[in-house]
Protein backbone atom coordinates (compact mmCIF):
# COMPACT_ATOMS: atom_id res chain seq x y z
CA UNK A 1 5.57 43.45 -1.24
CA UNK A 2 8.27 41.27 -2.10
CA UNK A 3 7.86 37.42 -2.17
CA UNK A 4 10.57 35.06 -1.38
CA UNK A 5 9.64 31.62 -2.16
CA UNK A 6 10.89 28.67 0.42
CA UNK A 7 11.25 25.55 -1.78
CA UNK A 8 11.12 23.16 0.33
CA UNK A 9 10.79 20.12 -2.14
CA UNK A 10 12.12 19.91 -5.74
CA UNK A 11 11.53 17.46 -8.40
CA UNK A 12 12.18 16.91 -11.87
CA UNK A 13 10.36 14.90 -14.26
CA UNK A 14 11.88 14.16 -17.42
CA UNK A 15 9.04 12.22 -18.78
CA UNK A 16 6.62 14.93 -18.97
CA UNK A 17 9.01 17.86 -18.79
CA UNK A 18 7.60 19.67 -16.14
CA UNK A 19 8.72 19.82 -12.53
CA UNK A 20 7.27 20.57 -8.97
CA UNK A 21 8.08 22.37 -5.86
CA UNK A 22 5.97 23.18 -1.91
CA UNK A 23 5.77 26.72 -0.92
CA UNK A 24 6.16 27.47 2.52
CA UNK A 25 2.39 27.54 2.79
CA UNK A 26 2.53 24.62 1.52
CA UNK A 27 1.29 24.88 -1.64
CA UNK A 28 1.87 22.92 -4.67
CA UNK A 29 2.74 24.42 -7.83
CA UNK A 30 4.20 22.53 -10.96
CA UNK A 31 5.74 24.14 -13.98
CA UNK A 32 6.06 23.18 -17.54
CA UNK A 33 9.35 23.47 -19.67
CA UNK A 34 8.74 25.24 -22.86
CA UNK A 35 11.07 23.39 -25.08
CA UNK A 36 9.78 19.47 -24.82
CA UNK A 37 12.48 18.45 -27.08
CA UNK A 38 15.18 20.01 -25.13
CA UNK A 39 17.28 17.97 -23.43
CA UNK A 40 19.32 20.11 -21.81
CA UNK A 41 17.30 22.26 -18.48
CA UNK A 42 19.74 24.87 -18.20
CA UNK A 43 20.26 25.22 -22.40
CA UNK A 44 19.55 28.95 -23.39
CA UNK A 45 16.40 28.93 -25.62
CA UNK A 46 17.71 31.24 -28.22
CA UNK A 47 20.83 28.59 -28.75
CA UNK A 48 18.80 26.24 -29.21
CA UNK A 49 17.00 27.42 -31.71
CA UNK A 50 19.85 27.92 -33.66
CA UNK A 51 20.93 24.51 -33.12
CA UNK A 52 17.62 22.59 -34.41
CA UNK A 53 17.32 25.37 -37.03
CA UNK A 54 20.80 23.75 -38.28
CA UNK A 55 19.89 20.22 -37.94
CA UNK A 56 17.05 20.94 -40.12
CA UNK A 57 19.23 22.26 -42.66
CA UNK A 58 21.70 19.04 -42.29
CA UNK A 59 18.55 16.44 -42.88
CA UNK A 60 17.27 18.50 -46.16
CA UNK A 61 21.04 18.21 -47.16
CA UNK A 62 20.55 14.44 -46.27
CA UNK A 63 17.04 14.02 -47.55
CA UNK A 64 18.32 15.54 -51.09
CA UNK A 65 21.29 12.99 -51.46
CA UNK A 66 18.89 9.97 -50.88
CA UNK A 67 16.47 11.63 -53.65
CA UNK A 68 19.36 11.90 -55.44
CA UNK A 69 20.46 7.95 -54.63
CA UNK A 70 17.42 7.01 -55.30
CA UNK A 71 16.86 8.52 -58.62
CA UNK A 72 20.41 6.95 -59.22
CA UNK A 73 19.55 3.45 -58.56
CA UNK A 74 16.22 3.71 -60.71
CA UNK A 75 17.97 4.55 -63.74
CA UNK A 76 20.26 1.59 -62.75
CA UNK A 77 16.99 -0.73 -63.10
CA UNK A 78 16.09 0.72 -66.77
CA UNK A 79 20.12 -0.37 -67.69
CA UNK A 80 22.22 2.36 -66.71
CA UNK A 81 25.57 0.40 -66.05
CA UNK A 82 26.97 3.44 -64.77
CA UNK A 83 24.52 3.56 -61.53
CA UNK A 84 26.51 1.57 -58.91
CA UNK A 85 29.83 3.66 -59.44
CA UNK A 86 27.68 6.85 -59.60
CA UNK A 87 25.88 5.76 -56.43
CA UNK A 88 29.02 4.95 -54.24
CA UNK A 89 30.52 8.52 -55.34
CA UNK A 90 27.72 10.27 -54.14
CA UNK A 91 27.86 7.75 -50.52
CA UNK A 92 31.22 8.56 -50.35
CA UNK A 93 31.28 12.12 -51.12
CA UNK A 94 28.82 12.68 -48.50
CA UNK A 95 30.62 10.56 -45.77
CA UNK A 96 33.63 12.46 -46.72
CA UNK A 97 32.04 15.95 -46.54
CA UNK A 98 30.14 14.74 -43.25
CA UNK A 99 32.89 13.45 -41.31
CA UNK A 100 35.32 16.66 -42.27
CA UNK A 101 32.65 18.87 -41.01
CA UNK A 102 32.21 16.97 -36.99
CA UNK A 103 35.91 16.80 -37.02
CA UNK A 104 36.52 20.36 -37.82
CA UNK A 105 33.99 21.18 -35.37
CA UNK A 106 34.99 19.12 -33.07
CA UNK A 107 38.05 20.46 -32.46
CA UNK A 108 36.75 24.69 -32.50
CA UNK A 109 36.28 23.13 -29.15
CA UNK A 110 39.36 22.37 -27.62
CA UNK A 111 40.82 23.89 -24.57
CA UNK A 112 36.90 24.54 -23.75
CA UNK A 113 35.63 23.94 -20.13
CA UNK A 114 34.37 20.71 -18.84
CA UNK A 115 31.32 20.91 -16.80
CA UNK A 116 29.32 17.49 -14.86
CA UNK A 117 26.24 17.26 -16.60
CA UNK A 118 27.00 20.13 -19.71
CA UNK A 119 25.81 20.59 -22.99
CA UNK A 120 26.20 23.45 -24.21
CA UNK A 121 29.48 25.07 -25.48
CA UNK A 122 29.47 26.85 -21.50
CA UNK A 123 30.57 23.79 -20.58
CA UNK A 124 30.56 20.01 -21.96
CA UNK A 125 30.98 17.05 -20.11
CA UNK A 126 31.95 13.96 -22.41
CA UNK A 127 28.77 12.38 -23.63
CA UNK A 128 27.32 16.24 -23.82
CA UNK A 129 29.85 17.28 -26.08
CA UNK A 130 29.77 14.44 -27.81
CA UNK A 131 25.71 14.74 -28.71
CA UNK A 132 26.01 18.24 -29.39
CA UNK A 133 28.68 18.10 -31.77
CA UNK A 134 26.87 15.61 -33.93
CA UNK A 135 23.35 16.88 -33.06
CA UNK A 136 25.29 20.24 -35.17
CA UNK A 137 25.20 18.34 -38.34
CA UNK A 138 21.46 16.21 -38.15
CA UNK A 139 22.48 12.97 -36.76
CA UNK A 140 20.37 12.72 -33.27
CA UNK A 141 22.82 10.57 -30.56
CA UNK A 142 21.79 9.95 -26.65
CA UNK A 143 22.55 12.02 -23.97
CA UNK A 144 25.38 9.40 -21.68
CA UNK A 145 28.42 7.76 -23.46
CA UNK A 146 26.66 4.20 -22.42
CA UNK A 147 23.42 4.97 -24.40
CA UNK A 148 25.61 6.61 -27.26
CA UNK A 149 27.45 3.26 -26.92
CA UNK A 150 24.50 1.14 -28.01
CA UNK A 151 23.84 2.92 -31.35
CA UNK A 152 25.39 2.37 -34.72
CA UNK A 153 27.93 -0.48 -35.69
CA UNK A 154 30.38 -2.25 -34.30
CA UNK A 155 33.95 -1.11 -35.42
CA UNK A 156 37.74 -2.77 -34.85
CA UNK A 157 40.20 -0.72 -33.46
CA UNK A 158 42.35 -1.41 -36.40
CA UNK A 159 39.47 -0.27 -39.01
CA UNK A 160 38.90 3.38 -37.14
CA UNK A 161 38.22 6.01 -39.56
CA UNK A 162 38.05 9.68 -38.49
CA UNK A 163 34.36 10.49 -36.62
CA UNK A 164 33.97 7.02 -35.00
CA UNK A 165 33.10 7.47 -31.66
CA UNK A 166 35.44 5.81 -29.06
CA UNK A 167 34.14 4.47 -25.59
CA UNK A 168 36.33 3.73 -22.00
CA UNK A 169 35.93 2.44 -18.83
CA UNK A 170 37.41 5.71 -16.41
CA UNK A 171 35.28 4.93 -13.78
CA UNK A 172 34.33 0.75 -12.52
CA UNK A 173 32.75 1.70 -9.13
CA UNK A 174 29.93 2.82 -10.95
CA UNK A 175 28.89 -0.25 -12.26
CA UNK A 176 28.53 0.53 -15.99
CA UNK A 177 30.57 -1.31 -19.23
CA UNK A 178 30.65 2.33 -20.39
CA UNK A 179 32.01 5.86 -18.67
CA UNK A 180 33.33 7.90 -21.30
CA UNK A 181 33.38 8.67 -24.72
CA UNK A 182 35.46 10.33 -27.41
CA UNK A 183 35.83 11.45 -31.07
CA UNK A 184 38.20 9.85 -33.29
CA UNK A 185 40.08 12.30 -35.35
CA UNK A 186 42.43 9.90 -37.30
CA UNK A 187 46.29 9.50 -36.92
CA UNK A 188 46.14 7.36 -33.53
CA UNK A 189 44.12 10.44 -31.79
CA UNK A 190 41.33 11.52 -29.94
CA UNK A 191 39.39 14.56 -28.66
CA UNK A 192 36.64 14.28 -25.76
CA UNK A 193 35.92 16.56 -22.82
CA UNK A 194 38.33 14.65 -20.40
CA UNK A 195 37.48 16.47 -17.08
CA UNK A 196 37.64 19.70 -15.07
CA UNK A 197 40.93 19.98 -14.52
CA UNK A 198 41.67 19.74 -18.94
CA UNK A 199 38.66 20.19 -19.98
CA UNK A 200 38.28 19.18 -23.64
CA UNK A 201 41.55 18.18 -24.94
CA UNK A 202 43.05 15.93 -27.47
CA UNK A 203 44.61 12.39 -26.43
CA UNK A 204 46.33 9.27 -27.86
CA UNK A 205 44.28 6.13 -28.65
CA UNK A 206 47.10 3.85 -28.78
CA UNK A 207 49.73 4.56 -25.72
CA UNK A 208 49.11 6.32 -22.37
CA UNK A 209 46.15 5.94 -19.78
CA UNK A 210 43.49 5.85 -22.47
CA UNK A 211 44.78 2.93 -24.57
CA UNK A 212 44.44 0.93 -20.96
CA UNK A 213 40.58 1.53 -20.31
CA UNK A 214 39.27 1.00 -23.98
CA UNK A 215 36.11 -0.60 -24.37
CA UNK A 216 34.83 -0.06 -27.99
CA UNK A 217 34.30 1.63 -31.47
CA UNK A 218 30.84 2.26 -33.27
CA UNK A 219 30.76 3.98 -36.19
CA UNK A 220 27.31 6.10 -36.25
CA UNK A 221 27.98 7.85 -39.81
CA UNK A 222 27.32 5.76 -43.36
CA UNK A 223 30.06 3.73 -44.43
């Protein structure tokens, strides 16, 4: 006999990761999510695997270099003059590697659909896309463009350098300092997942509607 479930009241609590619906009997039944750390509902498992499978990868790669760094800096302490120079080649060799990487990937995206709420490659909206991207290559942001707004440091709009992450006001009936968030890709542009009707696409920082509504820079990579 076939059993067709009336839900008549659905909730969803983030907190524990489980949610609960009534029966038409009813009766109360809760379910868990299997993936705790998953902070995407809809996110297919198996993609997600692959994803924290690669951000383990990127935070060996990371963990390595600061061995290295460290190493580096101890041999500085026993009088190797060279230690500073070789220490700032590694940083920026790293940085440099790092930020080439989120840009590249960054844009395999464009032209992709914008979806409220996305993030997954299906369909991004702007802080989604945002988080995923970087989540890619180890470095763990929030889920909304005002949360991703409050991490890292404070950067001038005339100091940008390519994988800064840009913030705008699109939307002031809502409340919030922050509505929506980009990637800086160097030159004066941009790419973000602007909306359903262009989806993720690549804009100017400096002229046209964006340069009107810009809050902010904060650089979340090392300097």
């Amino acid at each position: 006999m076939r059993i067709i479930w009336f839900i008549s009241i659905f909730s969803i609590v983030f907190a524990s990761n489980s949610f609960t619906f009534t029966d038409s009997n009813g009766k109360t039944i809760q379910k868990k999510i299997k993936h705790k750390y998953n902070q995407s509902l809809n996110q297919n498992a198996k993609e997600y695997s692959y994803q924290a499978f690669y951000a383990d990868l990127q935070k060996e790669k990371i963990a390595a270099l600061e061995a290295q760094m460290a190493s580096v800096r101890e041999n500085g302490l026993n009088g190797n003059a060279n230690s500073k120079t070789t220490t700032q080649q590694d940083q920026s060799t790293y940085c440099n590697t790092t930020i080439g990487s989120i840009t590249q990937n960054a844009k395999q995206f464009k032209g992709g659909k914008y979806v409220w709420g996305g993030t997954r490659p299906a369909g991004f909206d702007c802080s989604g896309y945002v988080q995923y991207i970087y989540n890619k290559h180890g470095i763990n942001l929030p889920r909304t463009a005002l949360a991703q707004s409050k991490m890292g440091q404070y950067i001038d709009k005339n100091n940008l350098r390519a994988g800064d992450l840009l913030f705008f006001l699109t939307d002031k009936s809502r409340g919030i300092p922050v509505t929506h968030v980009g990637i800086y890709l160097g030159n004066g542009e941009f790419i973000h997942a602007a909306g359903k009707d262009k989806g993720i696409i690549v804009s100017p920082l400096n002229y046209g509607s964006y340069a009107n509504i810009f809050v902010g820079a904060k650089r979340v990579l090392p300097s």
